[in-house]
C-alpha atoms as a PDB file:
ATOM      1  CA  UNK A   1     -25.566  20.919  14.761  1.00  0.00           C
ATOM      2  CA  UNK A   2     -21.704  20.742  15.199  1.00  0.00           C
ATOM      3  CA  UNK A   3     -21.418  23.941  12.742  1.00  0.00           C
ATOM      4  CA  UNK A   4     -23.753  26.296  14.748  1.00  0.00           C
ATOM      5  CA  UNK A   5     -22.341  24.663  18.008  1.00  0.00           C
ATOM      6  CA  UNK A   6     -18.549  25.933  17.080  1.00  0.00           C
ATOM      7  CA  UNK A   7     -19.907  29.014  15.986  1.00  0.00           C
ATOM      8  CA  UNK A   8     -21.597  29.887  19.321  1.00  0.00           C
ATOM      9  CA  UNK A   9     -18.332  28.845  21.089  1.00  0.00           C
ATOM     10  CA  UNK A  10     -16.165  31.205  18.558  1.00  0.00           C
ATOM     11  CA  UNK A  11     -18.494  33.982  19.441  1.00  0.00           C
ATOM     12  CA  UNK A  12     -18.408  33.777  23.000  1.00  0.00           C
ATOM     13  CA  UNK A  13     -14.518  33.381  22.827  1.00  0.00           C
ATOM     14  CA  UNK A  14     -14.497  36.630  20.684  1.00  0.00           C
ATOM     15  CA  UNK A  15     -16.640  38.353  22.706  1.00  0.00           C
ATOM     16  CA  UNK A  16     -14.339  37.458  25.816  1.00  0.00           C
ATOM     17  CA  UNK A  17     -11.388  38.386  24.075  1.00  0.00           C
ATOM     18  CA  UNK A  18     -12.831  41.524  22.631  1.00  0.00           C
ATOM     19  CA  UNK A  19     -13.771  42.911  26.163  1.00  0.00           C
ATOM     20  CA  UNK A  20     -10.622  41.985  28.007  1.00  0.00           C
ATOM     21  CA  UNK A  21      -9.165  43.679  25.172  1.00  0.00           C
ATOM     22  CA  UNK A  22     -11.303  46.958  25.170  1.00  0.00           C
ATOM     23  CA  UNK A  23     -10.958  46.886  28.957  1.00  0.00           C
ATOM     24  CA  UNK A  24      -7.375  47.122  28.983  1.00  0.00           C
ATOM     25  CA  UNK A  25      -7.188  49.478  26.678  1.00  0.00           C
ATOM     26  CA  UNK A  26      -9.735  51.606  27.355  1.00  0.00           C
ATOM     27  CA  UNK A  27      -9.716  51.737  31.242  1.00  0.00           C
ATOM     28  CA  UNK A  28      -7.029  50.482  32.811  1.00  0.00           C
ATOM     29  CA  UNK A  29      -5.525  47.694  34.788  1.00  0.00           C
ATOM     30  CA  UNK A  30      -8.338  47.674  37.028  1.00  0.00           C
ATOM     31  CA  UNK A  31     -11.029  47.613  34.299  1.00  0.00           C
ATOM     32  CA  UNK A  32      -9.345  44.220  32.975  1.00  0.00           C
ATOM     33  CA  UNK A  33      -9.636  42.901  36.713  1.00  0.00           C
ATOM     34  CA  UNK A  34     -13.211  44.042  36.639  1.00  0.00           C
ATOM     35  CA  UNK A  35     -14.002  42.032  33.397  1.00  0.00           C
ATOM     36  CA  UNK A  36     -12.212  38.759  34.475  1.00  0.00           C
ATOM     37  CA  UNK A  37     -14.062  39.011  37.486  1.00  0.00           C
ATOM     38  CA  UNK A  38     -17.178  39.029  36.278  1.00  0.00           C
ATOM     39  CA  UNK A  39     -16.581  36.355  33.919  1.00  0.00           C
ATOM     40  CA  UNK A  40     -17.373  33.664  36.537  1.00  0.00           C
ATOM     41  CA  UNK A  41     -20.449  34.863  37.643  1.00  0.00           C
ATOM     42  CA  UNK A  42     -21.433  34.903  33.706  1.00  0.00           C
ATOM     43  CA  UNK A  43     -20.458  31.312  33.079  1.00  0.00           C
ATOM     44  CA  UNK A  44     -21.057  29.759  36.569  1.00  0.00           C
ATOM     45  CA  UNK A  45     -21.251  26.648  35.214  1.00  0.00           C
ATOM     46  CA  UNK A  46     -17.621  26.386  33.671  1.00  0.00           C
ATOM     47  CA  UNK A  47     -15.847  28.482  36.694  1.00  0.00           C
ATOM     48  CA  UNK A  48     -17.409  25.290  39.085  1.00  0.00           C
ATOM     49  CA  UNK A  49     -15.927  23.216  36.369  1.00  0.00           C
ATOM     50  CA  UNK A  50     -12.081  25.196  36.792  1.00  0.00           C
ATOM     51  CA  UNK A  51     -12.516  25.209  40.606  1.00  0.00           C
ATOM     52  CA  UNK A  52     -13.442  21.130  41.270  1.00  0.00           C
ATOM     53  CA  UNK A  53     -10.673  20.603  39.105  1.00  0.00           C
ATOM     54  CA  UNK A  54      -7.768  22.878  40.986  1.00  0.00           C
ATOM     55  CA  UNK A  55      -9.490  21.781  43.503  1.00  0.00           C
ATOM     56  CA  UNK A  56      -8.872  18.100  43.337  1.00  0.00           C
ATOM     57  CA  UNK A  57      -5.328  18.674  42.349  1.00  0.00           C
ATOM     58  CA  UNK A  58      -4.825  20.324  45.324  1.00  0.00           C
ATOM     59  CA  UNK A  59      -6.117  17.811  47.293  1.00  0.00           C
ATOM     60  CA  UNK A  60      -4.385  15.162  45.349  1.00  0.00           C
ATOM     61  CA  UNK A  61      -1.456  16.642  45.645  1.00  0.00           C
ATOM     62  CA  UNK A  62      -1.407  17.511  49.605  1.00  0.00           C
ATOM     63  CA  UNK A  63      -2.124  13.418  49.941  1.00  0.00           C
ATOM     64  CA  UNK A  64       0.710  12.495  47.996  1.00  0.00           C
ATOM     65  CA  UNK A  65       3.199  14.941  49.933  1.00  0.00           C
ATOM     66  CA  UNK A  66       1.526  13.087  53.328  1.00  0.00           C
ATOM     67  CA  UNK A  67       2.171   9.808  51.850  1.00  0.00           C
ATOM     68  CA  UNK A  68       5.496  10.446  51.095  1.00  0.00           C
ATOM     69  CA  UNK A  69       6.609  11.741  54.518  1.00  0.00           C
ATOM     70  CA  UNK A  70       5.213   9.050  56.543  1.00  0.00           C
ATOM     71  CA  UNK A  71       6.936   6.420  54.120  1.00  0.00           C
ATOM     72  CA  UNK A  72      10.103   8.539  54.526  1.00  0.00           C
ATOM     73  CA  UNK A  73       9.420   8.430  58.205  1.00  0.00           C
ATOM     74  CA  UNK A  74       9.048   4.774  58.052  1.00  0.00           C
ATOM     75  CA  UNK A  75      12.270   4.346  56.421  1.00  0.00           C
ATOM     76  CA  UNK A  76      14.405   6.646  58.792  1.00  0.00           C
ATOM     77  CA  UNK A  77      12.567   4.702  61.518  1.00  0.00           C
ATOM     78  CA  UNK A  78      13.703   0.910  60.153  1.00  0.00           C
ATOM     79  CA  UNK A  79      17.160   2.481  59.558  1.00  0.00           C
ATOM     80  CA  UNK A  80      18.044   3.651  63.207  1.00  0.00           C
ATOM     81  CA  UNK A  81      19.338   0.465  65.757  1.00  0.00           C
END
């Protein structure tokens, strides 16, 4: 099960590679764009994946910044007489 499971993955990964490939080559710019945007809407499953994770950094990291001013607030605030 694990062979035919790697093969299917190096397949697909060939496949993507191929196209980007042929679309850069053959077209242009814009055909590449073309091809990486369709990828997503071939393999919704995995772009949800990529976008909940950003995602969640994102939000991680605008909670952290937050954090860290109002503790920095806090401390200029206890400083001052």
């Amino acid at each position: 099960m694990n062979k035919i499971a790697s093969i299917l993955i190096a397949s697909v990964f060939a496949i993507v590679l191929l196209g980007g490939f042929l679309a850069l080559v053959g077209g242009s710019i814009l055909g590449g764009l073309v091809f990486l945007i369709g990828i997503p809407f071939a393999f919704p499953m995995s772009t949800s994946i990529v976008v909940l994770f950003f995602a969640v950094i994102i939000i991680r990291t605008v909670m952290e910044k937050r954090r860290q001013k109002r503790e920095m607030r806090k401390y200029l605030d206890d400083q001052t007489p």
